[in-house]
Protein backbone atom coordinates (compact mmCIF):
# COMPACT_ATOMS: atom_id res chain seq x y z
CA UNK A 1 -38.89 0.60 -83.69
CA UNK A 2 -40.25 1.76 -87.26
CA UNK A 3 -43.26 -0.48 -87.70
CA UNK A 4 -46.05 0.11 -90.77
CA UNK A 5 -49.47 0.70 -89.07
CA UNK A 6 -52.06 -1.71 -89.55
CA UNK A 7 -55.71 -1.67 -88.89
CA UNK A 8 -57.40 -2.32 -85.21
CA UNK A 9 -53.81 -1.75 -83.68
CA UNK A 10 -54.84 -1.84 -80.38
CA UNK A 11 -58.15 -4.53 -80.43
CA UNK A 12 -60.85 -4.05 -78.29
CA UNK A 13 -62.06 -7.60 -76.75
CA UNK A 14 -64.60 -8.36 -78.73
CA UNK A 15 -63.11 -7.13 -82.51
CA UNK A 16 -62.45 -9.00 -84.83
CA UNK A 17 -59.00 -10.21 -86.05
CA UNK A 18 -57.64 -8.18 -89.20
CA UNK A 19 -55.86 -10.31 -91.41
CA UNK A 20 -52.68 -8.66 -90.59
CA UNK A 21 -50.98 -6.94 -87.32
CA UNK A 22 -48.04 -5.18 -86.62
CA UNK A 23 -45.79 -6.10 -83.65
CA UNK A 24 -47.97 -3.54 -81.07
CA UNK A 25 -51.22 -4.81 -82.14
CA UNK A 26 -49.80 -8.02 -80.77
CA UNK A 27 -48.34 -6.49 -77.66
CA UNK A 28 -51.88 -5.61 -77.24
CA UNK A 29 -52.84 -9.03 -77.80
CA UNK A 30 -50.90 -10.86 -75.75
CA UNK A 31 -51.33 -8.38 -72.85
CA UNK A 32 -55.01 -9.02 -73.03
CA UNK A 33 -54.19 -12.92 -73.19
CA UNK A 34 -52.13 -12.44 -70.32
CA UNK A 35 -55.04 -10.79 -68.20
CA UNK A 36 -57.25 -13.80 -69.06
CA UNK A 37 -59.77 -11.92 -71.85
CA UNK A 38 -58.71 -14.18 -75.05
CA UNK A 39 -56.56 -16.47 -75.20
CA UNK A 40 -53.71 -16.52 -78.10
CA UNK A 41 -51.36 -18.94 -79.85
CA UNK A 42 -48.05 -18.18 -81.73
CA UNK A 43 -47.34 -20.25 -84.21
CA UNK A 44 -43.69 -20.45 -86.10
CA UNK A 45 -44.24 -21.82 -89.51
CA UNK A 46 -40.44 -21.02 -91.23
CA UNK A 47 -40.20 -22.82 -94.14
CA UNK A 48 -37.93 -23.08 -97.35
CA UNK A 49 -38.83 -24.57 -100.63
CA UNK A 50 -35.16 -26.44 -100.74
CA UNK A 51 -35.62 -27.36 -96.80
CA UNK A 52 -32.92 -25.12 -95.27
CA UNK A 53 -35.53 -23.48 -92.72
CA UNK A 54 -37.84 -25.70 -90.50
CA UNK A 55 -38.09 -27.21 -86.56
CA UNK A 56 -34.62 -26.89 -86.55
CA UNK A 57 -34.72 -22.79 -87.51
CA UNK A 58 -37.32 -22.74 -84.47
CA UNK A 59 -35.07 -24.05 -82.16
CA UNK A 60 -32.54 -21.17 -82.77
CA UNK A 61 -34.57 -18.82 -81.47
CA UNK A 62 -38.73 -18.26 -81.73
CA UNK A 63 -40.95 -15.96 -80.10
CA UNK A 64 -41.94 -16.89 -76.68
CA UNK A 65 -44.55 -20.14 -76.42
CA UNK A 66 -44.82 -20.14 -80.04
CA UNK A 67 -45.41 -23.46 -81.32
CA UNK A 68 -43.28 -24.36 -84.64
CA UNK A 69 -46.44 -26.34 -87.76
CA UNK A 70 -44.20 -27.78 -90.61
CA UNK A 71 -45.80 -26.37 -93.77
CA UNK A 72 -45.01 -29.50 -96.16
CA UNK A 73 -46.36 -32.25 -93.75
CA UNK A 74 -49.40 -29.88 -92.01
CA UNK A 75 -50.58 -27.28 -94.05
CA UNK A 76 -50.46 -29.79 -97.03
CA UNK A 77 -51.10 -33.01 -98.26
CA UNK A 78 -48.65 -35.36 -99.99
CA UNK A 79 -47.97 -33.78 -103.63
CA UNK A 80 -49.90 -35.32 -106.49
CA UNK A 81 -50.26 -34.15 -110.24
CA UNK A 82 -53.89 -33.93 -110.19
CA UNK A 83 -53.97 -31.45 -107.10
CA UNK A 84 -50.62 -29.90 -107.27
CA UNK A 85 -47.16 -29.76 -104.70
CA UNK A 86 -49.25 -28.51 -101.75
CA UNK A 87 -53.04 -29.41 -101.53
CA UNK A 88 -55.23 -28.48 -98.99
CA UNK A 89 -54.86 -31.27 -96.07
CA UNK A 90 -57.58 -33.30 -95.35
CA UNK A 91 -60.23 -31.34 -92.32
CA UNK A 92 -59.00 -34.29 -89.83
CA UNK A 93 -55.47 -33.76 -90.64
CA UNK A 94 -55.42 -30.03 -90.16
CA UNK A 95 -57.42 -30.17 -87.16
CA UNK A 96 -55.65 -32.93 -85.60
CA UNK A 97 -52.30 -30.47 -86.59
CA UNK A 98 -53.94 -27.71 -84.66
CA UNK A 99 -55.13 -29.29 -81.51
CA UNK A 100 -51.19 -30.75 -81.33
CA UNK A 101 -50.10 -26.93 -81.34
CA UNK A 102 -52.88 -25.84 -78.61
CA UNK A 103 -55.44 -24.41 -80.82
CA UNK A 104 -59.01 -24.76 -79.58
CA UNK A 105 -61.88 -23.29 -80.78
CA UNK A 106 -61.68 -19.62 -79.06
CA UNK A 107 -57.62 -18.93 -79.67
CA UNK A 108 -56.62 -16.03 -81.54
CA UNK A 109 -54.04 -17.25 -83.13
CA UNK A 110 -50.59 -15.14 -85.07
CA UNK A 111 -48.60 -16.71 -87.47
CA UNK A 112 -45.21 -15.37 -88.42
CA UNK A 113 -42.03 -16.82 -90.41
CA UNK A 114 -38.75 -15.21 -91.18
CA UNK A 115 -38.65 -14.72 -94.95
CA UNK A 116 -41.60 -12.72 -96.35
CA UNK A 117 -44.69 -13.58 -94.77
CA UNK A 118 -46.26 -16.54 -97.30
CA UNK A 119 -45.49 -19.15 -95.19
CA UNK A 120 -47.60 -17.94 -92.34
CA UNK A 121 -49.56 -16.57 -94.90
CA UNK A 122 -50.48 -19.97 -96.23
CA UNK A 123 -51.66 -21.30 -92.26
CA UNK A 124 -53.38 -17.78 -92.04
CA UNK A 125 -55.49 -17.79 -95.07
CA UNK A 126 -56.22 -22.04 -94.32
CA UNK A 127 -57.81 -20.50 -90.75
CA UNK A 128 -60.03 -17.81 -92.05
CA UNK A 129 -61.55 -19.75 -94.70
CA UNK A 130 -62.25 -21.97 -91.82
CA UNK A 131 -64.15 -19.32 -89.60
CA UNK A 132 -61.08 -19.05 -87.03
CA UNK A 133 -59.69 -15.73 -86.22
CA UNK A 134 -56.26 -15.61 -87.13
CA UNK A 135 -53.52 -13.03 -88.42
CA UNK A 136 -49.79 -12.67 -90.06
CA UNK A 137 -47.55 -10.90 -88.05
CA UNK A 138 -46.06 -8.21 -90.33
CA UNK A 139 -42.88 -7.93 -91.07
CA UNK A 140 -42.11 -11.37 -89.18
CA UNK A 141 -39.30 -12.38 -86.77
CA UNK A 142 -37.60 -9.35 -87.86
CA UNK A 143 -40.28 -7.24 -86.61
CA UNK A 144 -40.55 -8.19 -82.98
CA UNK A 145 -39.20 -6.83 -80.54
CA UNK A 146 -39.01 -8.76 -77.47
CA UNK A 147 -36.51 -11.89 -76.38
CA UNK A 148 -36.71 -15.16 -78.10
CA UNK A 149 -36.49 -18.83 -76.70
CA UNK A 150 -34.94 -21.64 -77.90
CA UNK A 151 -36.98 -24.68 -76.08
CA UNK A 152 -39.57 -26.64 -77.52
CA UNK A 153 -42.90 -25.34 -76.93
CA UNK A 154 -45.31 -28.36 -76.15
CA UNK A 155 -48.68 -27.06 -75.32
CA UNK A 156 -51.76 -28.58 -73.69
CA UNK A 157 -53.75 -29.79 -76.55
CA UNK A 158 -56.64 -27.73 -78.12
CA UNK A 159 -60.11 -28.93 -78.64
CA UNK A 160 -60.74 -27.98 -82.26
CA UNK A 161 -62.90 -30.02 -84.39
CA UNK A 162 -62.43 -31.03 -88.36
CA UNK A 163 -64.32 -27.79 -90.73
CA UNK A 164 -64.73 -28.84 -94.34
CA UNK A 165 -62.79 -26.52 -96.74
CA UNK A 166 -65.53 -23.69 -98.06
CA UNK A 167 -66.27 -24.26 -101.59
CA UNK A 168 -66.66 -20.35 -101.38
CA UNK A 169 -62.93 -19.52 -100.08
CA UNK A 170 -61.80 -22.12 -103.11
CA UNK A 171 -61.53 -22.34 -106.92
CA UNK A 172 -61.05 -25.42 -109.04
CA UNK A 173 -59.29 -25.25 -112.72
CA UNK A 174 -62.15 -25.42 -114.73
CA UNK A 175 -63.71 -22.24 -112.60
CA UNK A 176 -59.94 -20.58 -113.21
CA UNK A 177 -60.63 -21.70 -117.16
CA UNK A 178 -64.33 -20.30 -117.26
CA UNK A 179 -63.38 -16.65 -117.08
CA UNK A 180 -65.69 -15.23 -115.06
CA UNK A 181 -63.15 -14.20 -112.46
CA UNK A 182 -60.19 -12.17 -112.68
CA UNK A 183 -57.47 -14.49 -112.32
CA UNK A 184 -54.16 -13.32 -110.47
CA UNK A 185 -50.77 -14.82 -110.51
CA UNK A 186 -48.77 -14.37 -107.72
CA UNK A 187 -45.36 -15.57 -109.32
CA UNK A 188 -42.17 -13.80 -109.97
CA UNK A 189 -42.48 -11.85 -113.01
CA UNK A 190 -40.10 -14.13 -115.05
CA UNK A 191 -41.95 -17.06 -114.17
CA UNK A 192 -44.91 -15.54 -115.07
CA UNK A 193 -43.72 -14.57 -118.48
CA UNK A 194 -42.32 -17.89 -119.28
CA UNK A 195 -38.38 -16.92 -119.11
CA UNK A 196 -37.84 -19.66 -116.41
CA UNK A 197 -39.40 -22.65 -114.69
CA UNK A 198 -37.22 -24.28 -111.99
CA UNK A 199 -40.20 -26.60 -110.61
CA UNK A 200 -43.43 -27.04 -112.88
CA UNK A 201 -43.75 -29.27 -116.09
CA UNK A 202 -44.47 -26.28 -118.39
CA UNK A 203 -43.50 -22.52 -118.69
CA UNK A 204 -45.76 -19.70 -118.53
CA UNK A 205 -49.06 -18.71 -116.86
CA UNK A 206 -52.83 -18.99 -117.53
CA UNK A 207 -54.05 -17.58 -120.63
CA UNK A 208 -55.74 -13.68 -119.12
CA UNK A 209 -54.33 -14.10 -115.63
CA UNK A 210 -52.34 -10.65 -114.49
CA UNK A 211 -49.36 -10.79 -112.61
CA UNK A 212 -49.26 -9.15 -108.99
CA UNK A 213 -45.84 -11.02 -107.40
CA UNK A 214 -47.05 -11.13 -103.92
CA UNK A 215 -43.71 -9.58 -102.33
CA UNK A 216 -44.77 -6.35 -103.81
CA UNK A 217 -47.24 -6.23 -101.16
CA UNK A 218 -44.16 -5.20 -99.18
CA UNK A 219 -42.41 -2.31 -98.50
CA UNK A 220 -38.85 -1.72 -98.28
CA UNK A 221 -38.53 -2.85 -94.36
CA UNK A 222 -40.07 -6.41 -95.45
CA UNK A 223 -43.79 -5.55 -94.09
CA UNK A 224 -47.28 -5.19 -95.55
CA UNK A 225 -48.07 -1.82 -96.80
CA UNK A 226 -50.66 -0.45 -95.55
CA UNK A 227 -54.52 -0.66 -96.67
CA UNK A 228 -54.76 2.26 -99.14
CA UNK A 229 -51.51 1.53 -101.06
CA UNK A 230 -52.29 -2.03 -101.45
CA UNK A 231 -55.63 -0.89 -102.54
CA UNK A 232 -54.38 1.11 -105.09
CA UNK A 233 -51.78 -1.42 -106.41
CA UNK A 234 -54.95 -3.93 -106.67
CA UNK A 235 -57.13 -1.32 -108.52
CA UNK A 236 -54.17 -0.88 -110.44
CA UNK A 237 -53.99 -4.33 -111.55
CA UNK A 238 -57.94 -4.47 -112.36
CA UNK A 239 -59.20 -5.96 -108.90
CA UNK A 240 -62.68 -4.70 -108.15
CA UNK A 241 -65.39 -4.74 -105.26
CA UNK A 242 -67.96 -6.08 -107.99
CA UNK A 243 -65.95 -9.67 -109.38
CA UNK A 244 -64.65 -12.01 -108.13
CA UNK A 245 -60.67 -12.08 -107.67
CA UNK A 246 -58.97 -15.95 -108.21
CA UNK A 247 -55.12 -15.80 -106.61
CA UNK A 248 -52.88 -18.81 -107.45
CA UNK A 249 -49.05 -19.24 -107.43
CA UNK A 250 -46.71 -22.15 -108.18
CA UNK A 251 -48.30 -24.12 -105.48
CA UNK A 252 -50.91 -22.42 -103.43
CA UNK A 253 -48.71 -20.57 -100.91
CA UNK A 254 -47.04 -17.07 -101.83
CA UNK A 255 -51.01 -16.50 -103.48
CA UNK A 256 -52.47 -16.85 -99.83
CA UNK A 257 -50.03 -13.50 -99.43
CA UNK A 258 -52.24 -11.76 -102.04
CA UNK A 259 -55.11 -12.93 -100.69
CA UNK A 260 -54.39 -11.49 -97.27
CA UNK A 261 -52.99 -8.38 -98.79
CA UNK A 262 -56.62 -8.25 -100.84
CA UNK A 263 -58.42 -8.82 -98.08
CA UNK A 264 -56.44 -5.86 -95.53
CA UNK A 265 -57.63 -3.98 -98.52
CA UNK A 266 -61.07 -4.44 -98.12
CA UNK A 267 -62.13 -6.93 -100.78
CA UNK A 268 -63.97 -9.95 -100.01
CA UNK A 269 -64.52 -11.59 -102.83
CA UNK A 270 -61.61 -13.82 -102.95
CA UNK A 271 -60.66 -17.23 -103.80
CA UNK A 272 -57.47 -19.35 -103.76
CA UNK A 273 -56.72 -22.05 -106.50
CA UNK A 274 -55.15 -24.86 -104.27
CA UNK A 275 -53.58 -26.74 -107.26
CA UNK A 276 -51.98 -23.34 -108.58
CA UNK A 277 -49.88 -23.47 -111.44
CA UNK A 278 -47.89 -26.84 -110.55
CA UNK A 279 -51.61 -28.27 -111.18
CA UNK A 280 -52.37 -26.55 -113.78
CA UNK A 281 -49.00 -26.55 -115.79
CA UNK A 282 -49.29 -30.82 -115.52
CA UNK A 283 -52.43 -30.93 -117.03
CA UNK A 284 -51.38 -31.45 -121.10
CA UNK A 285 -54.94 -30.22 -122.20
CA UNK A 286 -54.70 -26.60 -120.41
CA UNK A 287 -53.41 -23.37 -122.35
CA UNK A 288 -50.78 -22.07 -121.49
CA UNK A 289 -49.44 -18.61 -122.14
CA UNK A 290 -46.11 -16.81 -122.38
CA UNK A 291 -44.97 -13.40 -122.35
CA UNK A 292 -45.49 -10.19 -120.28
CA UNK A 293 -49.61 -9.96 -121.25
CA UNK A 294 -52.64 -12.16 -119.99
């Protein structure tokens, strides 16, 4: 099958997880796992904005053992104004999520969906900022090749323990507002410009950000390009080694796809604004801009 190469695709022991693997990286992966060297958990986290895809999309059909983790009740907490649709969960919450799906403190764990990869994304990015190893299958169900099951996967609980959510890995609105960073917006160009807003209180984006819609980090088989194109489409944009890069979105998920796709192409200096633009867009006192320009 046509699969886009991706970095480390067959992982020694002891390397690191890249923030994104193609279907025979995790081949690799699971052989090892199956030999007893590291253990891994799949983790099914379809989702839908309206709520046509969730458990009940899993049970159709879902990559062997893989565990189903709702996005709206455990990758977020209840929506407020002040903090946007999807904060951050509390530590407890998220770890108490993870130990239900068999995550423990040594599992390599792959995330995949069946849309466009910001769903996993979003429980991808919340692990590495955490210090766990943890990657996006590319290209999603669609991409693997192997059977599926349709049982409920209940694992023997993991052992992790609450982390804190680095202040390092996140921005608030002022720090968006101070400048200092470049700010990306991950939105659909038309949201982005204003033209439409079928969620948030206002239309538009923040005043300098520059739009990079995170499914152009795909190519035209649904999957992450690879390293040096994405690279280039960041410089493109203005990204550089040397400042800091701020990602938001309508609500803190689809940016966690830039922020992968930023970080597969080598920058580290990265930081997600949780409240996004359904934050920012209900606070009256912040500027708001329109048109195809920061």
């Amino acid at each position: 099958m046509n699969v886009t190469a991706m970095p480390s695709r067959s992982l020694p022991p002891a390397a690191p997880l890249p923030p994104l693997l193609d279907t025979a990286a995790l081949h690799a992966l699971l052989e090892d796992a199956a030999g007893g060297i590291r253990p891994v958990r799949l983790l099914d986290v379809r989702w839908a904005l309206d709520g046509s895809k969730g458990h009940g999309t899993y049970l159709t059909g879902h990559l062997p053992d893989a565990v189903y983790l709702d996005l709206d009740t455990e990758l977020a907490a209840p929506a407020r104004p002040e903090a946007g649709r999807h904060p951050l969960p509390e530590p407890e919450d998220f770890a108490a999520s993870l130990r239900r799906a068999g995550v423990s403190e040594d599992t390599l764990v792959v995330a995949y969906d069946d849309s466009n990869g910001a769903p996993a994304g979003r429980l991808v990015w919340m692990l590495r900022a955490l210090g766990f190893e943890a990657a996006v299958l590319s290209g999603g169900l669609a991409a693997w090749d192997g059977e599926l099951e349709t049982a409920e996967v209940r694992p023997e609980p993991g052992d992790v323990s609450a982390r804190d959510w680095p202040l390092d890995r996140i921005a608030t609105a002022d720090e968006v507002a101070a400048g200092q960073a470049l700010v990306v917006d991950a939105r659909a160009p038309e949201r982005y410009r204003g033209e439409v807003e079928p969620i948030d209180p206002r239309a538009g984006h923040v005043p300098g950000a520059v739009n990079l819609p995170f499914d152009g980090n795909l190519d035209e088989n649904g999957r992450f390009m690879d390293p040096q194109e994405l690279r280039r489409r960041f410089e493109a944009a203005g990204v550089s080694a040397d400042r800091e890069t701020i990602v938001y979105c309508g609500s803190g998920v689809t940016a966690t796809h830039d922020l992968l796709a930023l970080e597969s192409a080598g920058f580290t200096r990265l930081r997600l604004f949780p409240g996004s633009w359904s934050q920012w867009s209900a606070e009256e006192a912040r500027p708001v801009a329109v048109g195809p320009n920061p």
